[in-house]
N, C-alpha and C. Protein backbone atom coordinates (compact mmCIF):
# COMPACT_ATOMS: atom_id res chain seq x y z
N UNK A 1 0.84 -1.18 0.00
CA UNK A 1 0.00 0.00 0.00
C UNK A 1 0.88 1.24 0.00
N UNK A 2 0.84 2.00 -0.48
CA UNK A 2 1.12 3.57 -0.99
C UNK A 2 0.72 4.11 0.34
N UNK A 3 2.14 5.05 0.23
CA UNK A 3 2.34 6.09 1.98
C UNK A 3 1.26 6.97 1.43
N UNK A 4 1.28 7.28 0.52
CA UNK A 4 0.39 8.59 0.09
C UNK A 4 -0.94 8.12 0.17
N UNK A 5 -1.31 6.45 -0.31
CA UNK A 5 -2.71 6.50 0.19
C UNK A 5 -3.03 6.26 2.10
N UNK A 6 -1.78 6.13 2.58
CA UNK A 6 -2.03 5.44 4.34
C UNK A 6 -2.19 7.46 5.05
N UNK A 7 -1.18 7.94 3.98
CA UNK A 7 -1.71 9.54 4.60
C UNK A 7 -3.26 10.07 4.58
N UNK A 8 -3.58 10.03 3.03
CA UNK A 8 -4.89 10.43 3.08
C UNK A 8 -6.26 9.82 3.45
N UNK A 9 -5.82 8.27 3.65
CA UNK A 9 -7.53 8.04 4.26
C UNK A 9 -7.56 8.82 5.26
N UNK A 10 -7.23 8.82 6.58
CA UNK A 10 -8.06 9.81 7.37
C UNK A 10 -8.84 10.91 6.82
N UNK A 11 -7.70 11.67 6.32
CA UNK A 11 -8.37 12.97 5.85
C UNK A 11 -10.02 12.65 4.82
N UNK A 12 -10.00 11.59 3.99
CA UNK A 12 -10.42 10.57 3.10
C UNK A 12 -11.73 10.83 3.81
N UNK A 13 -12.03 9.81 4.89
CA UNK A 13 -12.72 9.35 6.07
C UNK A 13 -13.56 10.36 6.59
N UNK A 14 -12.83 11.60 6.86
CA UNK A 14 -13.53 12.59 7.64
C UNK A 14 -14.26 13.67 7.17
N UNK A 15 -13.67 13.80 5.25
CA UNK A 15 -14.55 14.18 4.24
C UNK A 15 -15.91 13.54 4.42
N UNK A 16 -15.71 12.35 4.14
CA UNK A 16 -16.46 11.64 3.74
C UNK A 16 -17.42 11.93 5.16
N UNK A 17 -17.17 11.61 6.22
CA UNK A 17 -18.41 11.56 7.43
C UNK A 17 -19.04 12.86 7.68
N UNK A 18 -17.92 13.93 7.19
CA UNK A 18 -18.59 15.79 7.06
C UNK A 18 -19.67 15.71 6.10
N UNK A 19 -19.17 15.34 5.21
CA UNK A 19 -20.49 14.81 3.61
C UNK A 19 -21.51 14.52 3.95
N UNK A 20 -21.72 13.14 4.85
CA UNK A 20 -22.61 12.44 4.95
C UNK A 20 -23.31 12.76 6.42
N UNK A 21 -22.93 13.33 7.20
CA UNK A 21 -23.67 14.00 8.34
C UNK A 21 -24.70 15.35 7.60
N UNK A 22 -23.65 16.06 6.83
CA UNK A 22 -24.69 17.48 6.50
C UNK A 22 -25.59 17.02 4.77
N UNK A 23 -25.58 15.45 4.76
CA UNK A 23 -26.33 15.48 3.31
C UNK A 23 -25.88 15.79 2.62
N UNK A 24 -24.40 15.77 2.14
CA UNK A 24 -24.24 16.71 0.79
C UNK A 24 -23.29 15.67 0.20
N UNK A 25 -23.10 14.39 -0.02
CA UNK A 25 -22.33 13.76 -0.49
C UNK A 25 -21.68 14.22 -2.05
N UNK A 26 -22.68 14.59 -2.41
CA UNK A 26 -22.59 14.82 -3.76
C UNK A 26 -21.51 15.91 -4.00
N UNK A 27 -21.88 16.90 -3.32
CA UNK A 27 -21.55 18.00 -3.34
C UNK A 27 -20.15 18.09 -2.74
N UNK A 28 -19.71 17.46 -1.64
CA UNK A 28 -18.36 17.78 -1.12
C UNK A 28 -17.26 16.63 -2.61
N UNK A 29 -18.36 15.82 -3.00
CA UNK A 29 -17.64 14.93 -3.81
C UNK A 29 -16.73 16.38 -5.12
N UNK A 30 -17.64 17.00 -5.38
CA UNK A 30 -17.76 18.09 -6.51
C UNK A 30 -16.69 19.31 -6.32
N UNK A 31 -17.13 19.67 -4.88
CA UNK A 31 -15.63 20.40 -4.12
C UNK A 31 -14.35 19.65 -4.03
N UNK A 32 -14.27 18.83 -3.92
CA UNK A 32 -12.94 17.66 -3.94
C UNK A 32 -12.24 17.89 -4.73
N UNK A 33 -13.25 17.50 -5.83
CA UNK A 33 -12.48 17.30 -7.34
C UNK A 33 -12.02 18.51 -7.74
N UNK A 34 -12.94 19.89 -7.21
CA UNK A 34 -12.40 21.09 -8.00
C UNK A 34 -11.20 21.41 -7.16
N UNK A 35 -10.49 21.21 -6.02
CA UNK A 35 -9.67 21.33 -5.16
C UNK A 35 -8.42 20.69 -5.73
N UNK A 36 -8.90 19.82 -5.83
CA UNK A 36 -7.81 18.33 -6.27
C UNK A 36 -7.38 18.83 -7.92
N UNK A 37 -8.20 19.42 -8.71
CA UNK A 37 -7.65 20.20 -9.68
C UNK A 37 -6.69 20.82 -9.49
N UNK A 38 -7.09 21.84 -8.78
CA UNK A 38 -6.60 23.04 -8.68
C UNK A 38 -5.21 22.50 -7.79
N UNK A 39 -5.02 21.18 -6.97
CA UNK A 39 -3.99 21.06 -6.48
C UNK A 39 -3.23 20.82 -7.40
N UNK A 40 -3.68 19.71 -8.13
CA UNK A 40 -2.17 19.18 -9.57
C UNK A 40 -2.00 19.91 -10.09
N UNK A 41 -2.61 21.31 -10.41
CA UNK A 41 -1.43 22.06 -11.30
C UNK A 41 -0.26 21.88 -10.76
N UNK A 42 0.52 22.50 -11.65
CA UNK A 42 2.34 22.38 -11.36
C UNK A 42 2.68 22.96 -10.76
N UNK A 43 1.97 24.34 -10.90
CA UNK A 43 2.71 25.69 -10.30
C UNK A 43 2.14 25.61 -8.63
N UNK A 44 0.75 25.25 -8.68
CA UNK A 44 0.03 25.22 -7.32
C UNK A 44 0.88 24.40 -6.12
N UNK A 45 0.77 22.93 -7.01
CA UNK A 45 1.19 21.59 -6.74
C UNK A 45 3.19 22.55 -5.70
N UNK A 46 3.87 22.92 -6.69
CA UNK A 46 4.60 23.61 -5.77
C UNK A 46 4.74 24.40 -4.77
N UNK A 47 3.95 25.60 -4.91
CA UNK A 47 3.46 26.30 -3.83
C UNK A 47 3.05 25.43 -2.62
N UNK A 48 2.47 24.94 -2.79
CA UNK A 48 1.87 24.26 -1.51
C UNK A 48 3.07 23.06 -0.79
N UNK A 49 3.98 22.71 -1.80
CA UNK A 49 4.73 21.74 -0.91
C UNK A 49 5.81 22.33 -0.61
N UNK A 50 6.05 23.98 -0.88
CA UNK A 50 7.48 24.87 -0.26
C UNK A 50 6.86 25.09 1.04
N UNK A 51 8.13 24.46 1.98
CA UNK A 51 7.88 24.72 3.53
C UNK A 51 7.98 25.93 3.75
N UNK A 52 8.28 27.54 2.89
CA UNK A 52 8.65 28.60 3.32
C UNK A 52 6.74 29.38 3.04
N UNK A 53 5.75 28.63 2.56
CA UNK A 53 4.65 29.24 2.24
C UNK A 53 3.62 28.38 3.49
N UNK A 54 3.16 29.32 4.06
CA UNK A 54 2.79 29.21 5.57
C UNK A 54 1.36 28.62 5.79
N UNK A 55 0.31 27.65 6.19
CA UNK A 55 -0.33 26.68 5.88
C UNK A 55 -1.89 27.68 5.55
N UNK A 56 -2.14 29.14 6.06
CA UNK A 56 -3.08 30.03 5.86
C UNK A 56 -2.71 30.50 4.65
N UNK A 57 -1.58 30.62 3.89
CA UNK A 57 -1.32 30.99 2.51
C UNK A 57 -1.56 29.74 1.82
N UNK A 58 -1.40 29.05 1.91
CA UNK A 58 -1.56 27.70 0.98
C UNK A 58 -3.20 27.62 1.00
N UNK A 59 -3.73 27.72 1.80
CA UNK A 59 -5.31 27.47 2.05
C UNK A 59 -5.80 28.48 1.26
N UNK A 60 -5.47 29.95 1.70
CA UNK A 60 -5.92 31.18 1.31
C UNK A 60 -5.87 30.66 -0.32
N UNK A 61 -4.76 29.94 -0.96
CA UNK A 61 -4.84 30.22 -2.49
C UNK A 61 -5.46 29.15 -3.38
N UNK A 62 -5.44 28.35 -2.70
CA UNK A 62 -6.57 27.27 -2.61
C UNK A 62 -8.17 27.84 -2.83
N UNK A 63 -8.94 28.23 -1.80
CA UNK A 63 -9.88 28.64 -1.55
C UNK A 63 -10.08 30.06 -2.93
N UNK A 64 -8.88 30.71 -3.04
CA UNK A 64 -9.44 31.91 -3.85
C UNK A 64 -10.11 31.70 -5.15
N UNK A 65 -8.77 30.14 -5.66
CA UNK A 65 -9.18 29.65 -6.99
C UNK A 65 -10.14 28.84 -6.77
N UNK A 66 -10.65 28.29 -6.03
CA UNK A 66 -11.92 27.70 -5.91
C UNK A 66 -13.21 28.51 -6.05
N UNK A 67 -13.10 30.04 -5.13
CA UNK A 67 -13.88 31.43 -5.38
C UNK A 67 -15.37 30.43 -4.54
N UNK A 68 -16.28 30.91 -5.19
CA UNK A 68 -17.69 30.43 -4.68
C UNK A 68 -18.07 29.02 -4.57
N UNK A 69 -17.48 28.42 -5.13
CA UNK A 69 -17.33 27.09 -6.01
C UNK A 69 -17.78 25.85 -3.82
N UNK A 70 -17.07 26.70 -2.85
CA UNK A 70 -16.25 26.08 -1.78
C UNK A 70 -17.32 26.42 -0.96
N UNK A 71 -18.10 25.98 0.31
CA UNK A 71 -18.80 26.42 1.16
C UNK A 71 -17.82 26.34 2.49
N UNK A 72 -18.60 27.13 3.30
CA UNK A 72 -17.74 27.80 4.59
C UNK A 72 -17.47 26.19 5.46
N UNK A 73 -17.92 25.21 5.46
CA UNK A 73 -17.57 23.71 6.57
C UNK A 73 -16.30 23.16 5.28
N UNK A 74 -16.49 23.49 4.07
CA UNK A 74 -15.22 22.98 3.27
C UNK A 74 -14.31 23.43 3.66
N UNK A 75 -14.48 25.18 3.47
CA UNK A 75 -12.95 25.83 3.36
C UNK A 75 -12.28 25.60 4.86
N UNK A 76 -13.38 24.94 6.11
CA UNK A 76 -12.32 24.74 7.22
C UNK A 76 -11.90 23.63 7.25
N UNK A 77 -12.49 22.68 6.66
CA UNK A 77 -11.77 21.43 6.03
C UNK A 77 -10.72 21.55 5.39
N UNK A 78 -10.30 22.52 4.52
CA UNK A 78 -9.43 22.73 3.99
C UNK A 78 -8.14 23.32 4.73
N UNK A 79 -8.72 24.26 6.23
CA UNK A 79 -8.20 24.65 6.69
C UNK A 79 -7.40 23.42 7.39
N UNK A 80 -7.86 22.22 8.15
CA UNK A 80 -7.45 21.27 8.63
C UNK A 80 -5.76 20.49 7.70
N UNK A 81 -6.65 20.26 6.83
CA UNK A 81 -5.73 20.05 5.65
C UNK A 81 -4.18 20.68 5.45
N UNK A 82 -4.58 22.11 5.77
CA UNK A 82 -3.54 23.35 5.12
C UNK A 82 -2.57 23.14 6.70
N UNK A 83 -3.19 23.01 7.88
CA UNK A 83 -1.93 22.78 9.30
C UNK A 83 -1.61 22.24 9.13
N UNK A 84 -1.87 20.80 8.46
CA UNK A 84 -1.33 19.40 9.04
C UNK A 84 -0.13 19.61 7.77
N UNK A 85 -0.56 19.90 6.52
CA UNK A 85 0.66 20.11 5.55
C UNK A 85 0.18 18.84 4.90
N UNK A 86 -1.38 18.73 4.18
CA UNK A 86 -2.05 17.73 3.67
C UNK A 86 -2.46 17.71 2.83
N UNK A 87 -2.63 19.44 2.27
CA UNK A 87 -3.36 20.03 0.88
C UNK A 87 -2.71 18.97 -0.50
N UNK A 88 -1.32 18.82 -0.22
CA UNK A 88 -0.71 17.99 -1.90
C UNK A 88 -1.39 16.54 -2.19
N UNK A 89 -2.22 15.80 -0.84
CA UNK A 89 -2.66 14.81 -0.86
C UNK A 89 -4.12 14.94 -1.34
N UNK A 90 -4.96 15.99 -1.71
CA UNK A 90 -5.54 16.38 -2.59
C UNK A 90 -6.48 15.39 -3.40
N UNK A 91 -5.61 15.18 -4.31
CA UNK A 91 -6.08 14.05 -5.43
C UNK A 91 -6.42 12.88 -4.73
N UNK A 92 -5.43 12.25 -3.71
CA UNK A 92 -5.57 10.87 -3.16
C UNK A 92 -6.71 11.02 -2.44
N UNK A 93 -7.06 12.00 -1.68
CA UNK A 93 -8.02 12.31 -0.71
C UNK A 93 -9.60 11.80 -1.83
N UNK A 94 -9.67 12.58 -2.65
CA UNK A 94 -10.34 12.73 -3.72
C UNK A 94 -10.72 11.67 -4.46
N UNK A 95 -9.80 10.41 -4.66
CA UNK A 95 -10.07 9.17 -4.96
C UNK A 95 -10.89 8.30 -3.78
N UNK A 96 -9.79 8.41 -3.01
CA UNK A 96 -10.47 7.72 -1.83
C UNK A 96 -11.96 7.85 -1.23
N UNK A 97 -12.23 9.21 -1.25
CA UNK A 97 -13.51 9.89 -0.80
C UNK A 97 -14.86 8.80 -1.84
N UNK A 98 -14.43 9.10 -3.39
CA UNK A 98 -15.09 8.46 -4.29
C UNK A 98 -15.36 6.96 -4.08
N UNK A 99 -14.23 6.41 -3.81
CA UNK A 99 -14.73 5.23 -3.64
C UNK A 99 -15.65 4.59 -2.07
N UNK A 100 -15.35 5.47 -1.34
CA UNK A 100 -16.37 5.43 0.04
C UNK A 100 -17.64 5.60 -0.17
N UNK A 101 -17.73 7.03 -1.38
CA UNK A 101 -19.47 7.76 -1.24
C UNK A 101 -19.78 6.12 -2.56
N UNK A 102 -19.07 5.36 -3.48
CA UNK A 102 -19.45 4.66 -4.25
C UNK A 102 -19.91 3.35 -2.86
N UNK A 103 -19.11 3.11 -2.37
CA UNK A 103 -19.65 1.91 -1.04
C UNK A 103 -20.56 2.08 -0.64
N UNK A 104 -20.81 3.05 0.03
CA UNK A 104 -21.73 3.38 0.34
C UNK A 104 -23.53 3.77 -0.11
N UNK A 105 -23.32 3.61 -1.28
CA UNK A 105 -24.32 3.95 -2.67
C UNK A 105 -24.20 2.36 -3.07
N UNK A 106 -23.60 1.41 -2.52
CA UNK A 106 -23.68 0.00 -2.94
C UNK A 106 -23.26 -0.09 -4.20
N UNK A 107 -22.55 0.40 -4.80
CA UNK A 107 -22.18 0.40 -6.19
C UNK A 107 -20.38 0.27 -6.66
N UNK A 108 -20.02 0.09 -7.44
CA UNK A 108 -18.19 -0.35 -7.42
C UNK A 108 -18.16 0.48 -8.79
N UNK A 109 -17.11 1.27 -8.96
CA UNK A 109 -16.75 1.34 -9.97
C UNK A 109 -15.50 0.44 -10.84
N UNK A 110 -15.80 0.17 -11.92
CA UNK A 110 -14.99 -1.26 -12.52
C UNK A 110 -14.42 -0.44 -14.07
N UNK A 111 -13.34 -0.37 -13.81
CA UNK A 111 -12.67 0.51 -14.95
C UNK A 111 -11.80 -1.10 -15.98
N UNK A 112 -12.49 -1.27 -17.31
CA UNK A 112 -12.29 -2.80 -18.25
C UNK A 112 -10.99 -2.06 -19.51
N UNK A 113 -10.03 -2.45 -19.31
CA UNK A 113 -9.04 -2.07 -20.63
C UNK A 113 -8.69 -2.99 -21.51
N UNK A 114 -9.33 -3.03 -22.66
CA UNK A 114 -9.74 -4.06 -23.52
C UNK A 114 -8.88 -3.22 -25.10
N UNK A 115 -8.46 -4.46 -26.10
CA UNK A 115 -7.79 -3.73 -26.89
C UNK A 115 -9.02 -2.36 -28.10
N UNK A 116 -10.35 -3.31 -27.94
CA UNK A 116 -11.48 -2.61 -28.84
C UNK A 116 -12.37 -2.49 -27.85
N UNK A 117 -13.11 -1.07 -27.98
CA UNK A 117 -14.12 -0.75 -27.53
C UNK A 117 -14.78 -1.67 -27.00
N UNK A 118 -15.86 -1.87 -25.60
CA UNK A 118 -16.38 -2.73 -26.03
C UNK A 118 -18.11 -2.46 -26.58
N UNK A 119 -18.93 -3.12 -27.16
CA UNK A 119 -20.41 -2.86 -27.29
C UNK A 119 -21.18 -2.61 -26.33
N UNK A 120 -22.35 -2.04 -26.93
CA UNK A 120 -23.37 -1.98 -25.52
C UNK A 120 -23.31 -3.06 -24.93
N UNK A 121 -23.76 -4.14 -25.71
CA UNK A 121 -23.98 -5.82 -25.13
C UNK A 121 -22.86 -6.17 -24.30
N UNK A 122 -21.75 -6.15 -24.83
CA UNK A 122 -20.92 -6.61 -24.34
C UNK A 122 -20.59 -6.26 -22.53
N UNK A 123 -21.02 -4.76 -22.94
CA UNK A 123 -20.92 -3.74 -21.93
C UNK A 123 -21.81 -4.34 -20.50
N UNK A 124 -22.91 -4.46 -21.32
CA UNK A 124 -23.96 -4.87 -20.37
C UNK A 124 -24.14 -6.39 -19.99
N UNK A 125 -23.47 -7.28 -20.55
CA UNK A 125 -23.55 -8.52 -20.15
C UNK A 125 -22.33 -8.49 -19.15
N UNK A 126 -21.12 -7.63 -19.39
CA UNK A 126 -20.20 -7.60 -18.24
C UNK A 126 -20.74 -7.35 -16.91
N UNK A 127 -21.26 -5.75 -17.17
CA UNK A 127 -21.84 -5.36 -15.99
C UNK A 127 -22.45 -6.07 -15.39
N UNK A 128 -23.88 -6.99 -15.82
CA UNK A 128 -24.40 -7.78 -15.02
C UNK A 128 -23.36 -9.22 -14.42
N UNK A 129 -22.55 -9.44 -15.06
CA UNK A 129 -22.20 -10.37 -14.21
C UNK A 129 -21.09 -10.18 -13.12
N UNK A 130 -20.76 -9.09 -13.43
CA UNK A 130 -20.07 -8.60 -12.16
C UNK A 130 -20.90 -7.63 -10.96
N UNK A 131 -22.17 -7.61 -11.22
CA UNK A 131 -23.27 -6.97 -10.38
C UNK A 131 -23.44 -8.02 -9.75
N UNK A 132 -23.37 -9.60 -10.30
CA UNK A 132 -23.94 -10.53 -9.14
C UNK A 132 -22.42 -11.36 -8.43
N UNK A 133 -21.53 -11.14 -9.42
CA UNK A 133 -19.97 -11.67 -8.16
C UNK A 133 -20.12 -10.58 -7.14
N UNK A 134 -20.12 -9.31 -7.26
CA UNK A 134 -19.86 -8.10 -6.74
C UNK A 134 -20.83 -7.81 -5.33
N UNK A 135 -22.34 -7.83 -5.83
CA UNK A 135 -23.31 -8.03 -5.46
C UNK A 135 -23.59 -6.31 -4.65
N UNK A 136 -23.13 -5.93 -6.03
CA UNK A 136 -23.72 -4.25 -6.03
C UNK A 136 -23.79 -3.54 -7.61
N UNK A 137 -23.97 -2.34 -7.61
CA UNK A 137 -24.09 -1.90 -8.75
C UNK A 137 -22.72 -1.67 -9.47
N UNK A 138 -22.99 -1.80 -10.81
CA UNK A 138 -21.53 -1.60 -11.47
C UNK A 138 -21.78 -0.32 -12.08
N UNK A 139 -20.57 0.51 -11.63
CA UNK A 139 -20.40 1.65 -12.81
C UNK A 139 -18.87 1.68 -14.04
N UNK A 140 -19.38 1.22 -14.90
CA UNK A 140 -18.60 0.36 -15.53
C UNK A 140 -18.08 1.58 -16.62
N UNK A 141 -16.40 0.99 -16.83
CA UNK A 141 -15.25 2.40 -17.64
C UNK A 141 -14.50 1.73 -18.53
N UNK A 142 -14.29 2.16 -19.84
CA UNK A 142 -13.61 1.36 -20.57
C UNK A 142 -12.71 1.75 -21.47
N UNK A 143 -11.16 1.18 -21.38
CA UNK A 143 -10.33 1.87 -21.83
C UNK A 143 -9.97 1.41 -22.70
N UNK A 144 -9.41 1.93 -23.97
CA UNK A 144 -8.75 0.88 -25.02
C UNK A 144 -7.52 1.35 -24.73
N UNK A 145 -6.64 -0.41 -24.71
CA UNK A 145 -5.35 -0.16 -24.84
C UNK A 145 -5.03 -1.46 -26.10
N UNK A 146 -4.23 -1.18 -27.26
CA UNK A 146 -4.02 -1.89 -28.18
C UNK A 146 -3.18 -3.16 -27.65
N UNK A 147 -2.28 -2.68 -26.58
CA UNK A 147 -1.02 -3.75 -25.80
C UNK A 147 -1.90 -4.88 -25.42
N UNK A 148 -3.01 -5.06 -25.26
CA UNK A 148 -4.25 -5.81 -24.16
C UNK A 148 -4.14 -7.34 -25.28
N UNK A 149 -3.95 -6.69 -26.50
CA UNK A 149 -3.94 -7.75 -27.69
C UNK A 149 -5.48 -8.12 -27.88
N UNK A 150 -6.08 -9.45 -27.16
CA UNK A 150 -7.52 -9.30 -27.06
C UNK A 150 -7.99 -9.84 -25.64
N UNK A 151 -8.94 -10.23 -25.40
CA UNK A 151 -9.66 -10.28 -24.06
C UNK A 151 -9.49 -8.91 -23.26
N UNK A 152 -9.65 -8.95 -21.84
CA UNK A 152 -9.67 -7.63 -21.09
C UNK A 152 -9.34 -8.04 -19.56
N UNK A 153 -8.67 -6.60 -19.10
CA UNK A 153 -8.07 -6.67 -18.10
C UNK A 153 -9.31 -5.69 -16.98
N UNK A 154 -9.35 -6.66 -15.81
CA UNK A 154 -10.85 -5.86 -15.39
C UNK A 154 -10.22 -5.55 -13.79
N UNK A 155 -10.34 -4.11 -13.68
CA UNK A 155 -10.17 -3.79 -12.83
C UNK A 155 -11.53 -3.06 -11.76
N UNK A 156 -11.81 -4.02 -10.87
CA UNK A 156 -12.53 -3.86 -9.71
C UNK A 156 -12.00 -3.52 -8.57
N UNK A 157 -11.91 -2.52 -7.80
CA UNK A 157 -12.02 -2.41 -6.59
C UNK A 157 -10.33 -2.47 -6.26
N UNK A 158 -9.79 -3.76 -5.44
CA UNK A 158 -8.77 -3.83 -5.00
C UNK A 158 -8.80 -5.25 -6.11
N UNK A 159 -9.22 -5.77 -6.47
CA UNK A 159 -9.10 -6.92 -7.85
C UNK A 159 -8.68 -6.19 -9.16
N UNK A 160 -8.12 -7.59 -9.54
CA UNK A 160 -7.62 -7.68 -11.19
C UNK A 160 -7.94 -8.93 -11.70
N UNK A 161 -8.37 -8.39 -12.63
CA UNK A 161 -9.02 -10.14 -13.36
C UNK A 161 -8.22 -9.71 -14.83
N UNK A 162 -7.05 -10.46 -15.14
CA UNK A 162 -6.84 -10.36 -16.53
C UNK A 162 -7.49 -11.67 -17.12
N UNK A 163 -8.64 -11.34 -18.00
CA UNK A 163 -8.37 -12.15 -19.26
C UNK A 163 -8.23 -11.52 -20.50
N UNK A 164 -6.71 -11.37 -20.65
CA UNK A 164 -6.46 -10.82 -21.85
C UNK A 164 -5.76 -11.53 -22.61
N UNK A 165 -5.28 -11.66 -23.66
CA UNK A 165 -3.87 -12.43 -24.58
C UNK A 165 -2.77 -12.29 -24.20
N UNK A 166 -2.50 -11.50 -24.14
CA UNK A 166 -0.83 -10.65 -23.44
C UNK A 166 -0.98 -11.15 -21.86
N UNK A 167 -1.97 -11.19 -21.07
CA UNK A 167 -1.69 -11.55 -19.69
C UNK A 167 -1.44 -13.61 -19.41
N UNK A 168 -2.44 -14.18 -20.48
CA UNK A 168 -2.13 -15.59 -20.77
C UNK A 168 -0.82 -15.67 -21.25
N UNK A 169 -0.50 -14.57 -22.41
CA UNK A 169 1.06 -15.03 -22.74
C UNK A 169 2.19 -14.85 -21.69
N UNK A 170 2.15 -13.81 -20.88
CA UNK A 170 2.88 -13.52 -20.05
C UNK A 170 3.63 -14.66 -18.78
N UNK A 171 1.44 -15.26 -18.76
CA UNK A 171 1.80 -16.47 -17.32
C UNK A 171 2.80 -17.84 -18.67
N UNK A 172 2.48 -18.00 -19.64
CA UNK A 172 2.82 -18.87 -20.32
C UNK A 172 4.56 -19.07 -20.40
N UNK A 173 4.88 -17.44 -20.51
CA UNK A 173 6.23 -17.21 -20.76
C UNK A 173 7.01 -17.61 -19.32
N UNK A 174 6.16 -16.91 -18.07
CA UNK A 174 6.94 -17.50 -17.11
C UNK A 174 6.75 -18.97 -16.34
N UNK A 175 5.74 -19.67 -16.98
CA UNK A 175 5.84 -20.94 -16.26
C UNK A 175 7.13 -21.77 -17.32
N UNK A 176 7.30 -21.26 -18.77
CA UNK A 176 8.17 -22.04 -19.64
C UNK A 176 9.61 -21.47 -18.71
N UNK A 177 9.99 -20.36 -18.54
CA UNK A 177 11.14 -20.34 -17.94
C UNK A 177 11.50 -20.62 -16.74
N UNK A 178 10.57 -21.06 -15.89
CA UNK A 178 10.84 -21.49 -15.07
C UNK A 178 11.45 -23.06 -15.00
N UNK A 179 11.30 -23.56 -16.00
CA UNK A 179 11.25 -24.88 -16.20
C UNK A 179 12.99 -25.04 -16.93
């Protein structure tokens, strides 16, 4: 597991229970993301990780480019964020958050990288059968990557299901050299 994701669940966590105490899941989801923007820029993304820019300036510039966008229980969320020296974790926060308000909504998001598109059908016969391994809703993403060769590499949750060509050839190549 990634230091950067063991930093931001808390912060992750406490989004998420601010969200869901004042009803606004949606909405802090929406502030996140525009935050988490505004963190990866390059130029931002620096500002905020020079120890000589002081954790009310980092917040302050945060919040400005956010403008209206931010309600007053965010921007002290943000403020939390800006002491601890947490703002660059941003994005991670932002993933993490997503996949909580998705748990919680009983639903998984399942991102499929397949070498061709796939069809509606296809689309939808996946989805359902990973709605009943899963035994929640699928919000299902699909990437073409040509390397995939054919079949698809399905990424659920903390799972990987390759059935692709390239992932059969791969186990193929290393059970022959092992030998």
């Amino acid at each position: 597991m990634s230091s950067i994701t063991t930093l931001a669940r808390p912060y992750a966590k406490a989004a998420f229970s601010l969200a869901q105490d004042s009803g606004a899941l949606e909405s802090w989801q929406n502030m996140l993301l525009v935050a988490s923007q505004i963190a990866s820029d390059t130029l931002v993304a620096g500002v905020l990780e020079n120890p000589l820019i002081s954790p009310q300036q980092a917040v302050g510039l945060l919040t400005a480019a956010g403008g209206d966008r931010f309600d007053e229980r965010y921007k002290a969320y943000l403020g939390v964020l800006g002491a601890n020296r947490r703002l660059p974790l941003l994005p991670e926060i932002t993933a993490l958050f997503k996949r909580l308000k998705l748990a919680a909504e009983q639903r998984l998001h399942v991102r499929v990288v397949s070498a061709q598109a796939l069809s509606e059908d296809q689309a939808g016969r996946m989805s359902e059968a990973l709605a009943r391994r899963f035994k929640c809703a699928i919000e299902l993403e699909n990437e073409i990557d040509p390397a995939v060769l054919s079949g698809a590499v399905i990424y659920a949750g903390d799972q990987v299901i390759d059935g692709s060509l390239q992932g059969r050839l791969n186990k193929l190549n290393n059970a022959l050299s092992r030998n």
